[in-house]
C-alpha atoms as a PDB file:
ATOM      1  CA  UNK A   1     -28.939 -11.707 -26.497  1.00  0.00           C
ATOM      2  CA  UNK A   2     -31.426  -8.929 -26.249  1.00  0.00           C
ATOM      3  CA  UNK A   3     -30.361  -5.979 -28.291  1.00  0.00           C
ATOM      4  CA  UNK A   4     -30.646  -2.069 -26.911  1.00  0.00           C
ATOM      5  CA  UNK A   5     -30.151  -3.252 -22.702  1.00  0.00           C
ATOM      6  CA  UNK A   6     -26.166  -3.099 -23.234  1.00  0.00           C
ATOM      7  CA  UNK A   7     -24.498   0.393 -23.227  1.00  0.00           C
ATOM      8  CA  UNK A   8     -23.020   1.223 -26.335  1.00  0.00           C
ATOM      9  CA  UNK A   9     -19.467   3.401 -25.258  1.00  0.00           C
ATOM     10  CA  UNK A  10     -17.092   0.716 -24.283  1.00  0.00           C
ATOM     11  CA  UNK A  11     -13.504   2.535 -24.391  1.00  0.00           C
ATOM     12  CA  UNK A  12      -9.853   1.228 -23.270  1.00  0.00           C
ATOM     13  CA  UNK A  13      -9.856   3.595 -19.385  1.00  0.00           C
ATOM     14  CA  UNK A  14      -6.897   3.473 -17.003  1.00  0.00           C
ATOM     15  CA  UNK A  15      -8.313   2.487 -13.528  1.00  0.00           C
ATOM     16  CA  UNK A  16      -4.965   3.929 -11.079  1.00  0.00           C
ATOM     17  CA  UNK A  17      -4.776   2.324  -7.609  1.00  0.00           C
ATOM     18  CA  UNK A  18      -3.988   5.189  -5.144  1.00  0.00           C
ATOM     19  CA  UNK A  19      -2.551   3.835  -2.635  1.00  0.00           C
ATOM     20  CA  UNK A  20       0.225   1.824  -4.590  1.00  0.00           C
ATOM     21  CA  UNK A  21      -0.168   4.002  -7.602  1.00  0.00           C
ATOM     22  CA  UNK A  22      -0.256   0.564  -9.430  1.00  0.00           C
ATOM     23  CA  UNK A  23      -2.437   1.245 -13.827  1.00  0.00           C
ATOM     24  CA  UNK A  24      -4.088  -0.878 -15.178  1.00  0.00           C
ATOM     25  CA  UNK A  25      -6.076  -0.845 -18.487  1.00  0.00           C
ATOM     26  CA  UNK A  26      -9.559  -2.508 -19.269  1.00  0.00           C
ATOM     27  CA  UNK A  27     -12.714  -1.660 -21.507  1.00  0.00           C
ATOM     28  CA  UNK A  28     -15.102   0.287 -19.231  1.00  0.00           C
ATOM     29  CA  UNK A  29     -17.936   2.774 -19.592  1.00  0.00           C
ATOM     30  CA  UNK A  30     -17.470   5.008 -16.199  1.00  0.00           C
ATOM     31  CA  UNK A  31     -17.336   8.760 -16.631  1.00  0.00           C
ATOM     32  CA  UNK A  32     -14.448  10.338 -16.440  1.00  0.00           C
ATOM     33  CA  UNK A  33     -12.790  13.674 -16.854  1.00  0.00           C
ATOM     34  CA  UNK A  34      -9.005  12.755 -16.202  1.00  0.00           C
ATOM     35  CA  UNK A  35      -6.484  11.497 -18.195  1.00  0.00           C
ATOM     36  CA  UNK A  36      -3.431   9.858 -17.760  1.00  0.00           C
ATOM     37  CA  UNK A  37      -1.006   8.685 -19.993  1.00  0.00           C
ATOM     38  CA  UNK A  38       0.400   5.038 -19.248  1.00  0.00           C
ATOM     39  CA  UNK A  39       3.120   3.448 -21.989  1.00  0.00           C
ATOM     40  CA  UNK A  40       2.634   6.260 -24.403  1.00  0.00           C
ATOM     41  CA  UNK A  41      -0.622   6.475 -24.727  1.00  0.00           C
ATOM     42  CA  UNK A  42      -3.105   8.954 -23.338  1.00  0.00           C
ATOM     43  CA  UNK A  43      -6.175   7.333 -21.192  1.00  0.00           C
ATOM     44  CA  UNK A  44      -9.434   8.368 -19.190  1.00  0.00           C
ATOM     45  CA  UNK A  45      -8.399   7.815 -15.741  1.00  0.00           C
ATOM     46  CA  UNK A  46     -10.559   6.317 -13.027  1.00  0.00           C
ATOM     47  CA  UNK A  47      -9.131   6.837  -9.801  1.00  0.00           C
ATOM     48  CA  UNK A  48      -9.672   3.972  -6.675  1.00  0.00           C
ATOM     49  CA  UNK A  49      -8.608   3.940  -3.183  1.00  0.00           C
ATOM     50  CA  UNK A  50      -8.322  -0.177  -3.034  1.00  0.00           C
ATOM     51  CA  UNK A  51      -7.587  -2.648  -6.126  1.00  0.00           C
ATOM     52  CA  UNK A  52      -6.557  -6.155  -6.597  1.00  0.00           C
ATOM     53  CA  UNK A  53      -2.456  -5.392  -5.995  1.00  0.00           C
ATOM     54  CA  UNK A  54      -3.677  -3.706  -2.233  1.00  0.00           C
ATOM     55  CA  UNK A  55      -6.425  -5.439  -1.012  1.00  0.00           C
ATOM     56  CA  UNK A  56      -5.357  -7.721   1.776  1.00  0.00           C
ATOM     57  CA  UNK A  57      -7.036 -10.816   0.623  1.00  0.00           C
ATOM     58  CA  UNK A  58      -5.326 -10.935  -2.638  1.00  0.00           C
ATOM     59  CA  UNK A  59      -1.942  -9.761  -1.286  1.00  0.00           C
ATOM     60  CA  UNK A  60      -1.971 -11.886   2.265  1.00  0.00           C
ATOM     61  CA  UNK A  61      -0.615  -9.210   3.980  1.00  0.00           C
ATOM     62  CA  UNK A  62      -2.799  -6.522   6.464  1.00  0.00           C
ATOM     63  CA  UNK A  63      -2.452  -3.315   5.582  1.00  0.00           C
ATOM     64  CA  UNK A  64      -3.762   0.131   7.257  1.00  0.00           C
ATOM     65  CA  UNK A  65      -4.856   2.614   4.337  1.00  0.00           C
ATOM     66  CA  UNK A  66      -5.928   5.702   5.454  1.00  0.00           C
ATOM     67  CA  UNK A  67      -6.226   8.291   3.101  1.00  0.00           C
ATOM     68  CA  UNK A  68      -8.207  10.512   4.319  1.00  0.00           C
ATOM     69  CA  UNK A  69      -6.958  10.589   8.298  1.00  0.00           C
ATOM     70  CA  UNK A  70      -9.757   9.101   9.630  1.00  0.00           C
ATOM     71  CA  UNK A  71      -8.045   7.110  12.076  1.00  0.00           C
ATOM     72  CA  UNK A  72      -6.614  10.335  13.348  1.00  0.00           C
ATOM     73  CA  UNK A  73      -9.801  12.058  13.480  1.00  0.00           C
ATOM     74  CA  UNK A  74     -12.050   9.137  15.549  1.00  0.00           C
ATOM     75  CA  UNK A  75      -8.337   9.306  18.320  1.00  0.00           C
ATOM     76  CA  UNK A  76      -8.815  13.386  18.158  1.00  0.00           C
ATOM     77  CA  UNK A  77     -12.878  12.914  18.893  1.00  0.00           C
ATOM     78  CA  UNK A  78     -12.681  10.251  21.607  1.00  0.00           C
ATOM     79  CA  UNK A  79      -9.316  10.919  23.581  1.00  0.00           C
ATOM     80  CA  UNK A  80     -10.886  12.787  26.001  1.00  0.00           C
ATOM     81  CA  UNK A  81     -13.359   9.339  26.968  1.00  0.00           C
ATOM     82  CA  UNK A  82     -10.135   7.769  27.358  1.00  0.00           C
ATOM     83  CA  UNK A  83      -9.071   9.095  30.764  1.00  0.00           C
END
């Protein structure tokens, strides 16, 4: 393996699922300026809209996430085409 192309600040993070608020912990290197503490123990917290436990593929079920109320917004911004 070459040596000096791998970054060096591999820590334990807490990557949260928002819309389940489902933790999980792996070694990472993204920035972060959270924390959260998970069974005790204090972590950097990376926060994400979709994981593995609420993605439709890996659950088998459809589900509408909207976080931000998009879908709301795009019906506000085209109702009036509708008539």
């Amino acid at each position: 393996m070459r040596k000096g192309i791998h970054p060096e600040n591999y820590r334990l993070v807490a990557f949260k699922d928002m819309s389940n608020d489902d933790v999980f912990i792996t070694k990472s290197t993204v920035e972060t300026k959270e924390t959260i503490v998970h069974e005790g123990v204090e972590y950097p917290v990376y926060k994400m809209e979709i994981s593995r436990t609420s993605h439709p593929f890996y659950t088998g079920k459809s589900k509408l996430i909207d976080t931000a109320g998009r879908i709301d917004k795009f019906k506000n911004k085209y109702a009036k085409f509708s008539k």
